[in-house]
C-alpha atoms as a PDB file:
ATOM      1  CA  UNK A   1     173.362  99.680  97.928  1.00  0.00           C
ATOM      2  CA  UNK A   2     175.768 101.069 100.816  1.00  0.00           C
ATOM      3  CA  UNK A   3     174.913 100.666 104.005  1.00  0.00           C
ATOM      4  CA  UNK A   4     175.487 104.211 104.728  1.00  0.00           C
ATOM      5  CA  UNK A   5     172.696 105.487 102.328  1.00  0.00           C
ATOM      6  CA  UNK A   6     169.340 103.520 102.757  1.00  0.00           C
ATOM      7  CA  UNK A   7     166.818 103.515  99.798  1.00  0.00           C
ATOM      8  CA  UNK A   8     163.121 104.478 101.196  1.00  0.00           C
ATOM      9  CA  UNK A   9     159.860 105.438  99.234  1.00  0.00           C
ATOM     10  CA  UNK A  10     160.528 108.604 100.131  1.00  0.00           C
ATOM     11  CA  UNK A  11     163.310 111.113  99.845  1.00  0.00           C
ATOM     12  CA  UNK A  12     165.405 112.304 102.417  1.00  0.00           C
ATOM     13  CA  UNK A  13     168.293 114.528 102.359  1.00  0.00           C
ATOM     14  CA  UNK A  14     171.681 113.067 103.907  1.00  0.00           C
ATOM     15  CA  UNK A  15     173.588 114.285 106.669  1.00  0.00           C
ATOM     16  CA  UNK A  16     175.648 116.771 104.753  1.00  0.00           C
ATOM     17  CA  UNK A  17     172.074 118.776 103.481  1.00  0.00           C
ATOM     18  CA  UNK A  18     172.100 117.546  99.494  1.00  0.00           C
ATOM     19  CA  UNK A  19     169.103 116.717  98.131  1.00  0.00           C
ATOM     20  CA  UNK A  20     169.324 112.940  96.884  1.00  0.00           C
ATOM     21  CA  UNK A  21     167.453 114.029  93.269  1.00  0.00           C
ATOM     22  CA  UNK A  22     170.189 114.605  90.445  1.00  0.00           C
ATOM     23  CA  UNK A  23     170.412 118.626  90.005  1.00  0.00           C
ATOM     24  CA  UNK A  24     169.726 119.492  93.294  1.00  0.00           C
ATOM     25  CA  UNK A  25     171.668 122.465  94.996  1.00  0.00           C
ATOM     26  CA  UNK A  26     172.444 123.444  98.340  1.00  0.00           C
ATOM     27  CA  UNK A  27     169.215 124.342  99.705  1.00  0.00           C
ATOM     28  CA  UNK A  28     167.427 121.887 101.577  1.00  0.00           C
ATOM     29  CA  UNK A  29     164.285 122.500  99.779  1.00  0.00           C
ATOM     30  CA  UNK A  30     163.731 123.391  96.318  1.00  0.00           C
ATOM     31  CA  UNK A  31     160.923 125.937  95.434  1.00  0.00           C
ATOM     32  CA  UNK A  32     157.969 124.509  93.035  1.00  0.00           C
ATOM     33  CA  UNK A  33     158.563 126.632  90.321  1.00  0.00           C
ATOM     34  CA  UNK A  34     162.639 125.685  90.614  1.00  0.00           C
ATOM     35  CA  UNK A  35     163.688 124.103  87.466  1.00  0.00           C
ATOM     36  CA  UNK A  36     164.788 121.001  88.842  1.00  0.00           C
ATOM     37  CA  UNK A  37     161.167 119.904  90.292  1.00  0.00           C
ATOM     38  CA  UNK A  38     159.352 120.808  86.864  1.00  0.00           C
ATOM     39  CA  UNK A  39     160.100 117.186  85.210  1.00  0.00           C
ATOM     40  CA  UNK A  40     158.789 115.708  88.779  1.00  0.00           C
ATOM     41  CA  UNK A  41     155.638 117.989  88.386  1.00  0.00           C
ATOM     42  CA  UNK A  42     155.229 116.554  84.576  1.00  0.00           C
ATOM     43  CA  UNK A  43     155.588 112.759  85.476  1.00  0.00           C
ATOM     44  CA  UNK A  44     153.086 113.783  88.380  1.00  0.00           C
ATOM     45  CA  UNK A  45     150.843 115.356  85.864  1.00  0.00           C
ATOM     46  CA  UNK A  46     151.113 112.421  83.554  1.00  0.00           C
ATOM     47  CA  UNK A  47     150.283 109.400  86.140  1.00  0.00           C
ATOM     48  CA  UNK A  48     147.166 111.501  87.599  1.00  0.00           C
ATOM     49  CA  UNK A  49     146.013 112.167  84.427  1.00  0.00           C
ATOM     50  CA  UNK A  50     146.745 108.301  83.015  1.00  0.00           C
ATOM     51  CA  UNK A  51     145.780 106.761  86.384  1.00  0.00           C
ATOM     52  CA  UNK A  52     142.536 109.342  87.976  1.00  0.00           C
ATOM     53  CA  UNK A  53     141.461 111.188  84.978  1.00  0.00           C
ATOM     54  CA  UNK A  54     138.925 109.212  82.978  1.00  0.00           C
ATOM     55  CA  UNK A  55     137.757 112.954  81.104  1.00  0.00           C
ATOM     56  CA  UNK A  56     139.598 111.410  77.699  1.00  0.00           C
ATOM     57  CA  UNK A  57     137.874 108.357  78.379  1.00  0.00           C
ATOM     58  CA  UNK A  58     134.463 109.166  78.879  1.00  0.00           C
ATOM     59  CA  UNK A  59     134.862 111.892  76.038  1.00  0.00           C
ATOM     60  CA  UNK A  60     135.713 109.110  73.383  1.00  0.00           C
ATOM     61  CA  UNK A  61     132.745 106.650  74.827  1.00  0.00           C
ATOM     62  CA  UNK A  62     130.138 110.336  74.423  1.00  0.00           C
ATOM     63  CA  UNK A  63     131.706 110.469  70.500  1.00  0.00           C
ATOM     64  CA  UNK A  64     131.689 106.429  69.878  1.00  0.00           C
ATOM     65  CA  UNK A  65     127.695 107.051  70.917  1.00  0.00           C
ATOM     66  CA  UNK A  66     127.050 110.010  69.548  1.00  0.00           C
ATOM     67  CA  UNK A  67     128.147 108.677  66.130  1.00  0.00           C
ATOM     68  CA  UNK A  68     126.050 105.374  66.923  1.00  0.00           C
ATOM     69  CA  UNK A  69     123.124 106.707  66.925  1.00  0.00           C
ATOM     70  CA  UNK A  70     122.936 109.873  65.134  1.00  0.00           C
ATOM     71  CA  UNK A  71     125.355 109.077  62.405  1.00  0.00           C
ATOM     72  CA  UNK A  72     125.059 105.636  61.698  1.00  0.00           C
ATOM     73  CA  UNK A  73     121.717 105.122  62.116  1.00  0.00           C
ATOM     74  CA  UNK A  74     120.685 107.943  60.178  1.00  0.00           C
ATOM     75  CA  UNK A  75     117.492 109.091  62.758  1.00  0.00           C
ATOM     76  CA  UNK A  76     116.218 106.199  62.449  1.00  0.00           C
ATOM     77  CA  UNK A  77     114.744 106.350  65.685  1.00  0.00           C
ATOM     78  CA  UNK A  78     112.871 109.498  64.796  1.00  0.00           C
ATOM     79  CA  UNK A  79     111.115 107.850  61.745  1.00  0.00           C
ATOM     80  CA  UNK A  80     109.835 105.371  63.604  1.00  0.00           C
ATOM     81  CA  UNK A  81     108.491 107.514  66.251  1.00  0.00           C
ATOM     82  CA  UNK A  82     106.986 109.787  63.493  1.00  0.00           C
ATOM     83  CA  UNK A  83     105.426 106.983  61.827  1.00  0.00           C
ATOM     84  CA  UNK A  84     104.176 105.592  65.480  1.00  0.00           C
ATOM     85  CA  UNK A  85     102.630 109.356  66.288  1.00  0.00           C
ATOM     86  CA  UNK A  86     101.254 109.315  62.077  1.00  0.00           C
ATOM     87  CA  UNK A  87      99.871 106.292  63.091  1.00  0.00           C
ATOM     88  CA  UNK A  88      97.611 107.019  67.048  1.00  0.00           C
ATOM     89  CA  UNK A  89      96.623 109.918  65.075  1.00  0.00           C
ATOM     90  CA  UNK A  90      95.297 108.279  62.309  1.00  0.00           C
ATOM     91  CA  UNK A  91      93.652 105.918  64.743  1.00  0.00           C
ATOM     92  CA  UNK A  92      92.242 108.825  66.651  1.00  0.00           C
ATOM     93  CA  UNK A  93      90.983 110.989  63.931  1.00  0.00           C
ATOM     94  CA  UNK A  94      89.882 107.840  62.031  1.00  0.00           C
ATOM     95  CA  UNK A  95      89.573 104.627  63.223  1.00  0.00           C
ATOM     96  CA  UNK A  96      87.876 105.429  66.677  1.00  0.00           C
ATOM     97  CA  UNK A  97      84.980 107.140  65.600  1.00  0.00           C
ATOM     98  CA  UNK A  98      84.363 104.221  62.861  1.00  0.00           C
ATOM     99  CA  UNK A  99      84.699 101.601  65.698  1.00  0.00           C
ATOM    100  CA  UNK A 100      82.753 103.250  68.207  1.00  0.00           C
ATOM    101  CA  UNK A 101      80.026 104.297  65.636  1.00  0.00           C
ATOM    102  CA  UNK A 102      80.276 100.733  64.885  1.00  0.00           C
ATOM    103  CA  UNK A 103      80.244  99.474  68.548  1.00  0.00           C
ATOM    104  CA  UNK A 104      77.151 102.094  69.407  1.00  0.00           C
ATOM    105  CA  UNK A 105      75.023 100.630  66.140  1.00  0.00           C
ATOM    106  CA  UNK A 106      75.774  96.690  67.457  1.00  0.00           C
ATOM    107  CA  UNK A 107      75.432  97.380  70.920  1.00  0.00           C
ATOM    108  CA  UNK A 108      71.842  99.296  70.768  1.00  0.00           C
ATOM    109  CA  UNK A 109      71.000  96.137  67.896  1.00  0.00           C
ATOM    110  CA  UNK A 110      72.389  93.547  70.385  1.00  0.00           C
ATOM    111  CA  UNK A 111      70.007  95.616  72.998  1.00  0.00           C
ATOM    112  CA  UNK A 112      67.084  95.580  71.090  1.00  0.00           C
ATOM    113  CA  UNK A 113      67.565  91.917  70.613  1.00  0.00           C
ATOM    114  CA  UNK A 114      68.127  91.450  74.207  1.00  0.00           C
ATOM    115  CA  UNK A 115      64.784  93.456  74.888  1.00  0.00           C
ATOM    116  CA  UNK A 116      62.730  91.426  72.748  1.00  0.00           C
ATOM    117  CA  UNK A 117      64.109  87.875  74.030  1.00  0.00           C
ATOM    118  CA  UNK A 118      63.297  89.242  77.901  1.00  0.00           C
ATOM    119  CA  UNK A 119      59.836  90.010  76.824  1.00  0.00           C
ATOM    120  CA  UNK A 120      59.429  86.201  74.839  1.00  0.00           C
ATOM    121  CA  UNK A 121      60.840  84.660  78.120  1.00  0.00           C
ATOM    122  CA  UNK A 122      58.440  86.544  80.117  1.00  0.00           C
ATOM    123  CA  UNK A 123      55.738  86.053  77.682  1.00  0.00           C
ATOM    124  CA  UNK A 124      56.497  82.245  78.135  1.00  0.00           C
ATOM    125  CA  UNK A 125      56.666  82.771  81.878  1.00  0.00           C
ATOM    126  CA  UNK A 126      53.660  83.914  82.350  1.00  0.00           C
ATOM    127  CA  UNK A 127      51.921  81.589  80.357  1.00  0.00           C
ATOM    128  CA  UNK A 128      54.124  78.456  81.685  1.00  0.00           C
ATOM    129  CA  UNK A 129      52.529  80.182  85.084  1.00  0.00           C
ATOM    130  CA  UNK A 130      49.148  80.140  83.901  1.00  0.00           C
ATOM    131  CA  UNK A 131      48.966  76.890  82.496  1.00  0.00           C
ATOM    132  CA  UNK A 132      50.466  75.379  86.081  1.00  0.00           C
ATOM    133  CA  UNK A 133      47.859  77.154  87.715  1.00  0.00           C
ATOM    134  CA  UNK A 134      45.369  75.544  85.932  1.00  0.00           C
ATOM    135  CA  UNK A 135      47.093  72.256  86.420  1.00  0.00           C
ATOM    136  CA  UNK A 136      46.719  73.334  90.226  1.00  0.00           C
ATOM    137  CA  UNK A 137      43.189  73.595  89.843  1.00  0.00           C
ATOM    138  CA  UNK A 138      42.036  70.716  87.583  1.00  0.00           C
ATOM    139  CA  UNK A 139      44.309  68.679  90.255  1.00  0.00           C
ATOM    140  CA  UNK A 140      42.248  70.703  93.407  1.00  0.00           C
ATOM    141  CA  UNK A 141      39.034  69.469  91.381  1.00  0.00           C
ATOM    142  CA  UNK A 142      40.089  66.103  90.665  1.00  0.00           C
ATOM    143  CA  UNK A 143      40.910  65.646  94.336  1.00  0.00           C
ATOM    144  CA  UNK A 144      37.497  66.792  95.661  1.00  0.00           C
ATOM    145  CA  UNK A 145      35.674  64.806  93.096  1.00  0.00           C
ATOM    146  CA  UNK A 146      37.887  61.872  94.325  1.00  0.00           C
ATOM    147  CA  UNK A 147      37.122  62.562  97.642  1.00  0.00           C
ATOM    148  CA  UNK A 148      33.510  62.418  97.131  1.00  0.00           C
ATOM    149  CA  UNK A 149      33.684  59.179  95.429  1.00  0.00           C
ATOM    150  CA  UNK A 150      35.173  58.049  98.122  1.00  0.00           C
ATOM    151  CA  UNK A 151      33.278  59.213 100.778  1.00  0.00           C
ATOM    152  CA  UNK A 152      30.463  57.481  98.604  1.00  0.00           C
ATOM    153  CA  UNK A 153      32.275  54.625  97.992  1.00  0.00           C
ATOM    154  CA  UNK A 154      32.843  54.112 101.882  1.00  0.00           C
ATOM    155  CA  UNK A 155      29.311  54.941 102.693  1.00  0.00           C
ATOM    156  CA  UNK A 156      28.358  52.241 100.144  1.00  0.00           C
ATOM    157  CA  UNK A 157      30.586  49.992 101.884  1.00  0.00           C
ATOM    158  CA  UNK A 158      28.759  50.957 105.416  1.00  0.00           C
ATOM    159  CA  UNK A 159      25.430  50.461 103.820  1.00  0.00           C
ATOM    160  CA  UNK A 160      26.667  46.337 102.473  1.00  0.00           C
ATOM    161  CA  UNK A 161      28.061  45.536 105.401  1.00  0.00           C
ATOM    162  CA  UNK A 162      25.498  46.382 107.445  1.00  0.00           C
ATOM    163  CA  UNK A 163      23.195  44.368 104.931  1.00  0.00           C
ATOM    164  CA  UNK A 164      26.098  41.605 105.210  1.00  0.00           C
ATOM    165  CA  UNK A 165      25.736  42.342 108.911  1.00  0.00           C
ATOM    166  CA  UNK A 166      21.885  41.832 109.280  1.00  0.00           C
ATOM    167  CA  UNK A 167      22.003  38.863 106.883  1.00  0.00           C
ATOM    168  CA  UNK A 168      24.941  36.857 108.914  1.00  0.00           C
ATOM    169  CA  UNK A 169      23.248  37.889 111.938  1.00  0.00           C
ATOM    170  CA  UNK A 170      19.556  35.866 110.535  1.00  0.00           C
ATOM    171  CA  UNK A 171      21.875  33.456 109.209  1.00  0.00           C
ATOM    172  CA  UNK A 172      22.926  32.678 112.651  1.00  0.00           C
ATOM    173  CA  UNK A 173      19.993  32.882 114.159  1.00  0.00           C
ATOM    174  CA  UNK A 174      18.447  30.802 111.419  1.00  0.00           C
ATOM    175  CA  UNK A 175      21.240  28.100 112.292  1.00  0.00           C
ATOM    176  CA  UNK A 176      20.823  28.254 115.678  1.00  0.00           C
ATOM    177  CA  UNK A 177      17.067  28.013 115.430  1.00  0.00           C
ATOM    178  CA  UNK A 178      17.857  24.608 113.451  1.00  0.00           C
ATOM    179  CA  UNK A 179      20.293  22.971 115.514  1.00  0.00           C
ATOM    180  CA  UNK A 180      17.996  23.753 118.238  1.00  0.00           C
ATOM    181  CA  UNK A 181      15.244  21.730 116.544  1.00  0.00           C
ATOM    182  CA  UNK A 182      18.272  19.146 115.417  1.00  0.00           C
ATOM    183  CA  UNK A 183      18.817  18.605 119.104  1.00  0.00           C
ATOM    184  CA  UNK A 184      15.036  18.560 120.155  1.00  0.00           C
ATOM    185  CA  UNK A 185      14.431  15.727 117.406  1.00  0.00           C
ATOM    186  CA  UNK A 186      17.625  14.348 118.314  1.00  0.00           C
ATOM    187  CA  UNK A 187      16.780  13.892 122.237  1.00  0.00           C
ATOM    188  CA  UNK A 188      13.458  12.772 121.239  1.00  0.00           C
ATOM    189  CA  UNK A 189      15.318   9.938 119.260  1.00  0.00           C
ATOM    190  CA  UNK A 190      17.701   9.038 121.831  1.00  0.00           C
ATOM    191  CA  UNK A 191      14.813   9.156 124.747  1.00  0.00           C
END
């Protein structure tokens, strides 16, 4: 390049007034609708539309999925939801009553069962109650009649040693009675 023109990003006329684009006239400015600025307007045109308009873009990616899953698949998707709504109906016209008619006939069985095996347990109950209080009392009598015999028993046991009593007591007093004649006979012998 000369050193009397200098190449910037952006276009400046020179000294004389020329515009530095090829085609330019006189003026210092073209109009937009000149003839000269229309190929400037079409590269323009083409790099915002190739660079900042993704319409082409996103209009092939809506046709790639369209075709996906409408043509190719062939509404598949809508079968299988048919044959999922075929199939809760079914189940709610059909198979629902059957299982709760079911469920009602095993529950009020399973209740009666239940109904009979609370009565048995309190049958049981009541006689397991019964029977303990009759332990209670056989055990209350056997402890008062072992309390008498007892009480007997030690009153029997009073009445012997006070018979033991009274016959140590003339056992003494026969000993004494004899060693006090021992001694008399013996101090008559040693006299």
């Amino acid at each position: 390049m000369s050193s009397g023109g200098s190449a910037s990003a952006t276009p400046s006329p020179n000294k004389t007034g020329e515009s530095p684009f090829p085609g330019g006239g006189s003026k210092k400015r073209d109009s937009l609708g000149s003839p000269s600025s229309q190929p400037i307007l079409k590269d323009v045109g083409e790099i915002y539309s190739r660079l900042l308009d993704h319409r082409p873009v996103i209009q092939g990616e809506i046709r790639y999925f369209i075709k996906e899953f409408e043509e190719k698949r062939g509404l598949r998707e809508v079968r299988v939801l048919e044959n999922l709504k075929s199939t809760i109906f079914e189940a709610n016209d059909q198979t629902l009553p059957k299982c709760e008619e079911v469920m009602h006939e095993n529950l009020n069985e399973a209740l009666r069962r239940l109904q009979l095996a609370n009565e048995m347990i309190n049958r049981l109950q009541q006689r397991e109650q019964e029977e303990r209080q009759l332990q209670i009392e056989k055990l209350m009598a056997d402890e008062t009649q072992r309390r008498e015999l007892w009480e007997e028993f030690m009153k029997e046991q009073q009445n012997i040693k006070a018979v033991v009593d009274e016959e140590h007591t003339k056992a003494m007093e026969r000993l004494k009675e004899q060693y006090a004649a021992m001694e008399k006979d013996l101090a008559k012998h040693t006299l």
